[in-house]
N, C-alpha and C. Protein backbone atom coordinates (compact mmCIF):
# COMPACT_ATOMS: atom_id res chain seq x y z
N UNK A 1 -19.35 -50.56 -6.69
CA UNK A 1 -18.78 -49.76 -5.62
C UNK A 1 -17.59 -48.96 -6.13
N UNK A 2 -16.47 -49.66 -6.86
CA UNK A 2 -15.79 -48.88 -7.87
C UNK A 2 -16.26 -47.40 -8.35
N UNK A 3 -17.36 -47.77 -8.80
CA UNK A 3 -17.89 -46.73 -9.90
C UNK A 3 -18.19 -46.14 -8.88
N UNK A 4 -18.68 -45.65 -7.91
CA UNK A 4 -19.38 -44.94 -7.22
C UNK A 4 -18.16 -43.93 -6.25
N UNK A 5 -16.97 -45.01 -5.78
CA UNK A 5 -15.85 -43.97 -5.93
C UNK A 5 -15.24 -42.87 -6.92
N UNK A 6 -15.34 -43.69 -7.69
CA UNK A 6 -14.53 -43.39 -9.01
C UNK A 6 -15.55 -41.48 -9.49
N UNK A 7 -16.88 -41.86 -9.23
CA UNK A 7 -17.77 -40.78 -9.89
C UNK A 7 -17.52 -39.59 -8.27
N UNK A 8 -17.31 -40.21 -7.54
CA UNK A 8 -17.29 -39.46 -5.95
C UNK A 8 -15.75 -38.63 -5.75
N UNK A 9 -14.64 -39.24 -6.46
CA UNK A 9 -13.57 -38.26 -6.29
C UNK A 9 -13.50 -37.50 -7.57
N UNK A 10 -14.43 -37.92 -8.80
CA UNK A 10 -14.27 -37.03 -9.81
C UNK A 10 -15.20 -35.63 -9.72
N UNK A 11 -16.81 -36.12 -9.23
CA UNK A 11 -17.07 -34.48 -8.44
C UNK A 11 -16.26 -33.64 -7.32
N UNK A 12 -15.77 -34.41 -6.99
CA UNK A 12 -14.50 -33.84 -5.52
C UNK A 12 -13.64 -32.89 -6.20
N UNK A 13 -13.45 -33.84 -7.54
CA UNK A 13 -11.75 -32.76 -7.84
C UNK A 13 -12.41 -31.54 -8.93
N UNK A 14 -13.67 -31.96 -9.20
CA UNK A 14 -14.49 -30.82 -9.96
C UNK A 14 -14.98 -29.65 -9.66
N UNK A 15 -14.96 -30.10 -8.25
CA UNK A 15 -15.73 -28.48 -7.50
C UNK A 15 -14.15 -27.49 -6.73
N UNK A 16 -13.50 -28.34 -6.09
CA UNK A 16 -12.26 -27.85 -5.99
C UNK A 16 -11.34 -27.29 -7.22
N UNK A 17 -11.65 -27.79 -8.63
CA UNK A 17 -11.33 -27.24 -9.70
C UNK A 17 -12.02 -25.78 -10.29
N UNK A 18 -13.45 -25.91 -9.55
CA UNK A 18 -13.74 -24.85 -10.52
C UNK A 18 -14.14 -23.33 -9.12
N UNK A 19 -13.69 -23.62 -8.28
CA UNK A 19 -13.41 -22.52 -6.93
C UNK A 19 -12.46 -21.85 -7.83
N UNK A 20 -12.66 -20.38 -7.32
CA UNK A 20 -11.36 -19.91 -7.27
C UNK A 20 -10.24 -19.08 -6.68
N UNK A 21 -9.29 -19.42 -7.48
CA UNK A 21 -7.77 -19.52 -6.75
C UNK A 21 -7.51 -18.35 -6.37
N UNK A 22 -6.92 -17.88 -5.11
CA UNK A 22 -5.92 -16.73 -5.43
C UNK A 22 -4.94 -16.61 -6.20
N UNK A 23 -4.10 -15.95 -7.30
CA UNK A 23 -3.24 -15.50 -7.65
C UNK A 23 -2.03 -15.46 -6.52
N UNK A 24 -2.04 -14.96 -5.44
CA UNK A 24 -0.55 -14.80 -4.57
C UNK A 24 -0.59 -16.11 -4.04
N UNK A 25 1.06 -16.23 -3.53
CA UNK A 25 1.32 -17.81 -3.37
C UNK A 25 1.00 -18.40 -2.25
N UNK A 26 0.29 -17.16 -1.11
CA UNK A 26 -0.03 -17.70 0.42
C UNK A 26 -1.32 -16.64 0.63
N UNK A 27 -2.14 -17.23 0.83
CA UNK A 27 -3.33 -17.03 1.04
C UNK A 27 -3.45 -16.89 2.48
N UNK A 28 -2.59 -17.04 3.11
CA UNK A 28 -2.81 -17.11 4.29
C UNK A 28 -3.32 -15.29 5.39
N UNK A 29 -4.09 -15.56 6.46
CA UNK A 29 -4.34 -14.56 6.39
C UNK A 29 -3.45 -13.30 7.03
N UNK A 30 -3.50 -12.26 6.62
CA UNK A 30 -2.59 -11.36 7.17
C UNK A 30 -2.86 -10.34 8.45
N UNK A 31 -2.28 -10.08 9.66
CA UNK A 31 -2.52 -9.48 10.28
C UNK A 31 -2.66 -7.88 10.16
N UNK A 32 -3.26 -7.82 11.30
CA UNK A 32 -3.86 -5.95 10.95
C UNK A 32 -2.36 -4.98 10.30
N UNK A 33 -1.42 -5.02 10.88
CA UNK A 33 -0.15 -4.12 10.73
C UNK A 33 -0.09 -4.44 8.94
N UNK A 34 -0.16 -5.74 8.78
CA UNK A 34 -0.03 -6.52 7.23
C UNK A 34 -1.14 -5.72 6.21
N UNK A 35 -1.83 -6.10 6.63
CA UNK A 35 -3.46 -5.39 5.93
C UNK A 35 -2.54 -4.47 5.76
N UNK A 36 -3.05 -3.33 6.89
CA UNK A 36 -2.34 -2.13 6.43
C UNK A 36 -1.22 -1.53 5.67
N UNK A 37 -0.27 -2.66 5.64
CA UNK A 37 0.76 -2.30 4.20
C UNK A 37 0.46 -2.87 3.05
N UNK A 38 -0.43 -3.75 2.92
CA UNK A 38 -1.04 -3.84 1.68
C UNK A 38 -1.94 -2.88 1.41
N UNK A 39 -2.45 -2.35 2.16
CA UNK A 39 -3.81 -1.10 1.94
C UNK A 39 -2.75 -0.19 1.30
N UNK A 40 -1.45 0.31 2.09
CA UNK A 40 -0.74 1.34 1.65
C UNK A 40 -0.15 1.32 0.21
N UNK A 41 0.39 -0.14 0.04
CA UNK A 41 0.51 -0.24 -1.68
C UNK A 41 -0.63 -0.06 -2.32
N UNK A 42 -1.78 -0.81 -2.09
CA UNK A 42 -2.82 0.06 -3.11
C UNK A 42 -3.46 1.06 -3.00
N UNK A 43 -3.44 2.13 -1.85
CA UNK A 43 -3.75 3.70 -2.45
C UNK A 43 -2.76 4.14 -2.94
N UNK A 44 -1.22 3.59 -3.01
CA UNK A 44 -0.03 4.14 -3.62
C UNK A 44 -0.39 4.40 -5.41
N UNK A 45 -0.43 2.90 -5.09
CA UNK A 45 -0.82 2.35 -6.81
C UNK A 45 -2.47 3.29 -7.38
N UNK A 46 -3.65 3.26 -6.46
CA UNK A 46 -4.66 3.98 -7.71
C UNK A 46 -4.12 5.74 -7.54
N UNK A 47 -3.16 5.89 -6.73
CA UNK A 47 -2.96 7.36 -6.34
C UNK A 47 -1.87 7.58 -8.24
N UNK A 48 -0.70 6.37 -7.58
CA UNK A 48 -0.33 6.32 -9.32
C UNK A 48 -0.67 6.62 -10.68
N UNK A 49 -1.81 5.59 -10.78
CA UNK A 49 -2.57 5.63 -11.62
C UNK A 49 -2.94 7.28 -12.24
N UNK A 50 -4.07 8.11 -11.31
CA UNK A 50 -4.84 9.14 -11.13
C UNK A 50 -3.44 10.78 -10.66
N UNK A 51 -2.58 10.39 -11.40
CA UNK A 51 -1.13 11.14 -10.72
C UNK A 51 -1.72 12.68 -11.52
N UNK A 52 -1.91 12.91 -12.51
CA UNK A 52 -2.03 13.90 -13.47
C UNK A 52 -3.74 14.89 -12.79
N UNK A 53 -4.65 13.77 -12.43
CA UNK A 53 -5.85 14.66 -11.77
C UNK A 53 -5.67 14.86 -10.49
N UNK A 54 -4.86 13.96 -9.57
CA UNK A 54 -4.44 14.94 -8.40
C UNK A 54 -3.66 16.17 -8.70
N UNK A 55 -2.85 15.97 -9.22
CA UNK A 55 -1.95 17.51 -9.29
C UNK A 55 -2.98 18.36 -9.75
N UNK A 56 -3.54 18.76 -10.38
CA UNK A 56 -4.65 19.32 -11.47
C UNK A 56 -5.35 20.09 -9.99
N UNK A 57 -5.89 19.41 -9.20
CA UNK A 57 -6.91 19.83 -8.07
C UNK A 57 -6.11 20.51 -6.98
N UNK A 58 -4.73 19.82 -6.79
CA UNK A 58 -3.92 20.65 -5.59
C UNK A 58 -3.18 21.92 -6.18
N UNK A 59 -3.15 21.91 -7.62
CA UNK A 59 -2.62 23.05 -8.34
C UNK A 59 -4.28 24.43 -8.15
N UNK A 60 -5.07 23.69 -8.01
CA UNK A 60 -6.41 24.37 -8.04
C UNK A 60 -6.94 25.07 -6.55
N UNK A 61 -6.46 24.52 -5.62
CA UNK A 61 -6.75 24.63 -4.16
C UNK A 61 -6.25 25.43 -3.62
N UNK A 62 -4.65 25.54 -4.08
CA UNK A 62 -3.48 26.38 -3.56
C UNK A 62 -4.52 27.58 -3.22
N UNK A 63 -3.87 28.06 -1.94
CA UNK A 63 -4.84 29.49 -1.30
C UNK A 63 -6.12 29.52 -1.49
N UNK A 64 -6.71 28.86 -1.66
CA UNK A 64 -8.15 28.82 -1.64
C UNK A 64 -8.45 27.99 0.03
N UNK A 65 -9.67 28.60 0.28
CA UNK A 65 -10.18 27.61 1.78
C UNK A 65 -11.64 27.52 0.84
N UNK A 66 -13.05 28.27 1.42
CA UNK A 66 -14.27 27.47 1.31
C UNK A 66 -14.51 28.08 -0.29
N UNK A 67 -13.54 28.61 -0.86
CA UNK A 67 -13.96 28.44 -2.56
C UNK A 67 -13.46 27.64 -2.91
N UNK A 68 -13.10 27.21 -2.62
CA UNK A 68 -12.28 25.28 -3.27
C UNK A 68 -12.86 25.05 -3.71
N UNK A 69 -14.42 24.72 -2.95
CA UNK A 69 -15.44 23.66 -3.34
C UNK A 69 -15.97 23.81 -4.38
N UNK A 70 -16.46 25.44 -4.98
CA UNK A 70 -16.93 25.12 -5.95
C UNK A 70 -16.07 25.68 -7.38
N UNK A 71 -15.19 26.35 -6.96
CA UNK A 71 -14.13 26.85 -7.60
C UNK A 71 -13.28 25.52 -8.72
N UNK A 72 -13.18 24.70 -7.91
CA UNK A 72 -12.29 23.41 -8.12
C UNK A 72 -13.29 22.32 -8.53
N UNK A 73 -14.55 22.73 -8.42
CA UNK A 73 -15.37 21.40 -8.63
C UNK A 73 -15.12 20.45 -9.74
N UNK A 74 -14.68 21.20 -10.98
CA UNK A 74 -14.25 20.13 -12.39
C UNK A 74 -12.97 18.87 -11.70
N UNK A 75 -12.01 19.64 -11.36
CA UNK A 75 -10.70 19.19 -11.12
C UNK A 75 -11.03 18.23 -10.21
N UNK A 76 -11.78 18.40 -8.71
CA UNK A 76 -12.18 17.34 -7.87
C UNK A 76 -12.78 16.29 -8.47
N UNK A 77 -13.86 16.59 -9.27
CA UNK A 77 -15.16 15.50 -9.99
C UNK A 77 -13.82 14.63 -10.70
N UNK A 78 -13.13 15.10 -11.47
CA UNK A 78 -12.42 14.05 -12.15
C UNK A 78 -11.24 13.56 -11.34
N UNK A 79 -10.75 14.27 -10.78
CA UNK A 79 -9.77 13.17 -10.11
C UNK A 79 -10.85 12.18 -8.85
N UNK A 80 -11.82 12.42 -8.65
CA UNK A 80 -12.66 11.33 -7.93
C UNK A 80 -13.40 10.30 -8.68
N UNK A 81 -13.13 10.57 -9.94
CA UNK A 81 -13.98 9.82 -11.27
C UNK A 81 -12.71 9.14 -11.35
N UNK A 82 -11.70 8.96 -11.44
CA UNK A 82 -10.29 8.52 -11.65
C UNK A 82 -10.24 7.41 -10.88
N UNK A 83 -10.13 7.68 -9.10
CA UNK A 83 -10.04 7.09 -8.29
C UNK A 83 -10.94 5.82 -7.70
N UNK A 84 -12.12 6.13 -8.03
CA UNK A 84 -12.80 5.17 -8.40
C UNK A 84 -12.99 3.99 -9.23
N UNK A 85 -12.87 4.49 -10.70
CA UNK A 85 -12.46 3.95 -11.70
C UNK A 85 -11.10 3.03 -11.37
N UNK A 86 -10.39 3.25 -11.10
CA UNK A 86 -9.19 2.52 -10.27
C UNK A 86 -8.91 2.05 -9.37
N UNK A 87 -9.97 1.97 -7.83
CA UNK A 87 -10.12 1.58 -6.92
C UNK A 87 -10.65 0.42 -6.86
N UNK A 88 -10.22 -0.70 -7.88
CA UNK A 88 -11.33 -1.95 -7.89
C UNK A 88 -10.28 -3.23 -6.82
N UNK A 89 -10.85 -3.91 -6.62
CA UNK A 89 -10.53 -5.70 -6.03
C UNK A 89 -9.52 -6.08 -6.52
N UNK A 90 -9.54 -5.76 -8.41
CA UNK A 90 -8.57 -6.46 -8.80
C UNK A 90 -7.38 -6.02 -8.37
N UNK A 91 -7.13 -4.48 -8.63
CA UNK A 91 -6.10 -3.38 -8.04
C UNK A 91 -5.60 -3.73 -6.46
N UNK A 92 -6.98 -3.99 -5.88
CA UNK A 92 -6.19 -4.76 -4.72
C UNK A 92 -5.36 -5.51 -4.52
N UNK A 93 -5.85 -6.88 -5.28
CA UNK A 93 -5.13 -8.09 -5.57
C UNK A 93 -3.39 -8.20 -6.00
N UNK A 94 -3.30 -7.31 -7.15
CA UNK A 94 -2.64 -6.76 -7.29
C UNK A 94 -1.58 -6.09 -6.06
N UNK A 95 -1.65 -5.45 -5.59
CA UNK A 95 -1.56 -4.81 -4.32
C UNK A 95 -0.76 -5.72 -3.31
N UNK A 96 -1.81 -6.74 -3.10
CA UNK A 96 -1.54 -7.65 -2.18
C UNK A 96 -0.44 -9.09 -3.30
N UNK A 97 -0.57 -9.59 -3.93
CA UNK A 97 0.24 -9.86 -5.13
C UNK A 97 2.01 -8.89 -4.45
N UNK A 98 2.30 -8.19 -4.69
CA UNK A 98 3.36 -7.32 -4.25
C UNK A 98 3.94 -7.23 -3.64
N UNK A 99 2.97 -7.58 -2.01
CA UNK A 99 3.37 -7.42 -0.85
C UNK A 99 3.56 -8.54 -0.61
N UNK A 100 3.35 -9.89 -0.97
CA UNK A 100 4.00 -11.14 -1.25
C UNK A 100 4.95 -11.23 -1.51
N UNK A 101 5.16 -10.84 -2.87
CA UNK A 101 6.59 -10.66 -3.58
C UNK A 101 7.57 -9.98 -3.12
N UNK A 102 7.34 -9.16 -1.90
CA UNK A 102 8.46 -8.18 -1.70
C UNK A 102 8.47 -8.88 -0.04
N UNK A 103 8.10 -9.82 0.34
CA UNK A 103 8.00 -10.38 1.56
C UNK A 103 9.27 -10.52 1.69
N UNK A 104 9.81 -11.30 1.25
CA UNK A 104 11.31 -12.08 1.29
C UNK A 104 12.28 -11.19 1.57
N UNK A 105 12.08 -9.87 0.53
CA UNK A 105 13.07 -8.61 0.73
C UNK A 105 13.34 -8.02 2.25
N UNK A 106 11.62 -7.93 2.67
CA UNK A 106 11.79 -7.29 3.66
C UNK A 106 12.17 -8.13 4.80
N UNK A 107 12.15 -9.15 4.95
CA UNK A 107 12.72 -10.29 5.66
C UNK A 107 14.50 -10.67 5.50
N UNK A 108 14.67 -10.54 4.17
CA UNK A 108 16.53 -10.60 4.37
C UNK A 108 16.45 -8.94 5.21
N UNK A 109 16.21 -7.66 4.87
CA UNK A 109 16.33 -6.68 5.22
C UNK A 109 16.64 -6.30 6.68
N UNK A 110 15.44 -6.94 7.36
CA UNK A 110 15.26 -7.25 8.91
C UNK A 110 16.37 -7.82 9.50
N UNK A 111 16.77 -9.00 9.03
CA UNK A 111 17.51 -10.27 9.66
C UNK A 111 19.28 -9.39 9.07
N UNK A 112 19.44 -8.50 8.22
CA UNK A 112 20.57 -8.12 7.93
C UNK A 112 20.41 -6.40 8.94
N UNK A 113 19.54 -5.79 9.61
CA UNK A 113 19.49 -5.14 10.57
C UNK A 113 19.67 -5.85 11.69
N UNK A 114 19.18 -7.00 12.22
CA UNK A 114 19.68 -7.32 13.36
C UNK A 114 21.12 -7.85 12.94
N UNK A 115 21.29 -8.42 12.07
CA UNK A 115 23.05 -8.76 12.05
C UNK A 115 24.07 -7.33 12.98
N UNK A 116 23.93 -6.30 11.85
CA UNK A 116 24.31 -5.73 11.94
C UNK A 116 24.39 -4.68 13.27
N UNK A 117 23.19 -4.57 14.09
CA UNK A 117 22.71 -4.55 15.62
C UNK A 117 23.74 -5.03 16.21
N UNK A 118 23.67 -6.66 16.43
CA UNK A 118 24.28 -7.32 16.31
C UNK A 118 25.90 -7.59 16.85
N UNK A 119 26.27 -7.09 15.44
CA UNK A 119 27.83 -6.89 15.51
C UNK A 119 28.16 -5.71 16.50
N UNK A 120 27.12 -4.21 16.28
CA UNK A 120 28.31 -3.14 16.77
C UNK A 120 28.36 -3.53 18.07
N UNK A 121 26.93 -4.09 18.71
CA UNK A 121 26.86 -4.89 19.89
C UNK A 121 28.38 -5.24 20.66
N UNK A 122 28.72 -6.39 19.79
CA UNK A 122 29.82 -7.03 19.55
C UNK A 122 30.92 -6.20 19.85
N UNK A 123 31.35 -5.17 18.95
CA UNK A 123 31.91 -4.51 18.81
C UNK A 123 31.37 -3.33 20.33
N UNK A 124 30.91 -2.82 20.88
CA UNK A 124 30.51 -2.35 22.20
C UNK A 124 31.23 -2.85 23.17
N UNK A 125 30.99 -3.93 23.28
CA UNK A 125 31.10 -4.93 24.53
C UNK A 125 32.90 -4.67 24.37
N UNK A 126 33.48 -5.35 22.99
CA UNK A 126 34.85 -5.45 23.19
C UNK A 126 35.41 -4.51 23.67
N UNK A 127 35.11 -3.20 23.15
CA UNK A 127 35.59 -1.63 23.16
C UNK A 127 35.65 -1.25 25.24
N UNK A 128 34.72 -1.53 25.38
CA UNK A 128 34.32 -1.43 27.34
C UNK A 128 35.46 -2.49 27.74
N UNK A 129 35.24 -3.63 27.21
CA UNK A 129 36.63 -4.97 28.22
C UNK A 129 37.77 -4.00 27.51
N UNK A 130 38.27 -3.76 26.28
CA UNK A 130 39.45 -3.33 26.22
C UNK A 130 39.85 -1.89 27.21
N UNK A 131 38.38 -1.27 27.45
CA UNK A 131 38.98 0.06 28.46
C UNK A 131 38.87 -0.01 29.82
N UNK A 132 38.15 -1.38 30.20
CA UNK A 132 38.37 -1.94 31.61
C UNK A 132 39.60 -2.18 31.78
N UNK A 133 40.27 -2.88 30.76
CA UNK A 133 41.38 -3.55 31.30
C UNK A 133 42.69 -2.58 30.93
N UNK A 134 42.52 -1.75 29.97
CA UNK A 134 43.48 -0.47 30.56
C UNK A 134 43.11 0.38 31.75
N UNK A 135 42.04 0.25 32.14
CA UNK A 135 41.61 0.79 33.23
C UNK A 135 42.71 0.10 34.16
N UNK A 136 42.48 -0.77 34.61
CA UNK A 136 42.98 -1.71 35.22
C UNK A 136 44.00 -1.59 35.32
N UNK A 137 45.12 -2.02 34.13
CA UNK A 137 46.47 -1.56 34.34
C UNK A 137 47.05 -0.25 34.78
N UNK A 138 46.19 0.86 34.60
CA UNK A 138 46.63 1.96 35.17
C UNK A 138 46.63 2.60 36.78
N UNK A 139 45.91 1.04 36.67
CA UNK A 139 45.68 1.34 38.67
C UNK A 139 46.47 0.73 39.07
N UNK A 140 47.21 -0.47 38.14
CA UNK A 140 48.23 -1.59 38.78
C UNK A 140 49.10 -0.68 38.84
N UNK A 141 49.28 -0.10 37.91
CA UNK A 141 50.97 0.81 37.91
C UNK A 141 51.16 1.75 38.64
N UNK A 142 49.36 2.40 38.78
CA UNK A 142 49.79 3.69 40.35
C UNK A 142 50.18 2.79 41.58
N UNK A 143 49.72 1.70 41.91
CA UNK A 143 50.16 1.20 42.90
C UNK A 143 51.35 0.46 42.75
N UNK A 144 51.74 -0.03 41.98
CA UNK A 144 53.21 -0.36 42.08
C UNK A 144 54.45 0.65 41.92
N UNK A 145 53.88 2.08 41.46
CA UNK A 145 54.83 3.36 41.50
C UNK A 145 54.54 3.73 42.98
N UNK A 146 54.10 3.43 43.97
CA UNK A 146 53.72 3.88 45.32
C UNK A 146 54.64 3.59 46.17
């Protein structure tokens, strides 16, 4: 019976061993707004990549309307040969990899905008009691000059 454990958590930890892992440290899943800023780092990044055949095609387009198409056809074909070529999963991963890493940033970032909210808040409120209450005194004194 031993053995039969023993062989039962060693396929266990074998198949869980040979799955695989994500790379980023939370797998967890991300909501649509999230997606979407990870989508935005990676067309940033294959746009990166492909920087030299975009310019190439918008340098090509300038004042042109329906001769673009075939006018520009080299310049398009390769910066779409580019983008592709660079548009892979891994690049995603990558991508999303990033937006992990920069989680934290944008989270002190947030929490040091509301501080700062916050304070002038703070600073609001005092500014109104301090002109209430000269308010105030200036009505005491018309009526005690009366």
């Amino acid at each position: 019976m031993a053995t039969t454990s023993t062989s039962t958590s060693t396929s266990t930890s074998t198949s869980t061993d040979s799955a695989p892992r994500p790379k980023y440290p939370n797998p967890m899943p991300l909501s649509a707004a999230q997606e979407q800023q990870v989508k935005e780092l990676y067309y940033k990044r294959v746009r990166g990549y492909c920087a030299k055949e975009i310019k190439a095609f918008a340098e090509c387009v300038v004042n042109r309307t329906i001769t673009a198409t075939w006018v520009c056809r080299q310049q398009r074909l390769a910066m779409n040969a580019c983008m592709v070529a660079h548009a892979k999963p891994e690049e995603e991963d990558r991508a999303r990899e990033e937006w992990f890493a920069s989680r934290e940033a944008r989270r002190r970032q947030r929490e040091e905008e509301a501080a700062n909210v916050e304070r002038r808040r703070q600073e609001v409120i005092q500014m109104m009691r301090e002109d209430e209450e000269r308010r105030r005194k200036q009505r005491e004194e018309k009526l005690a000059s009366r």
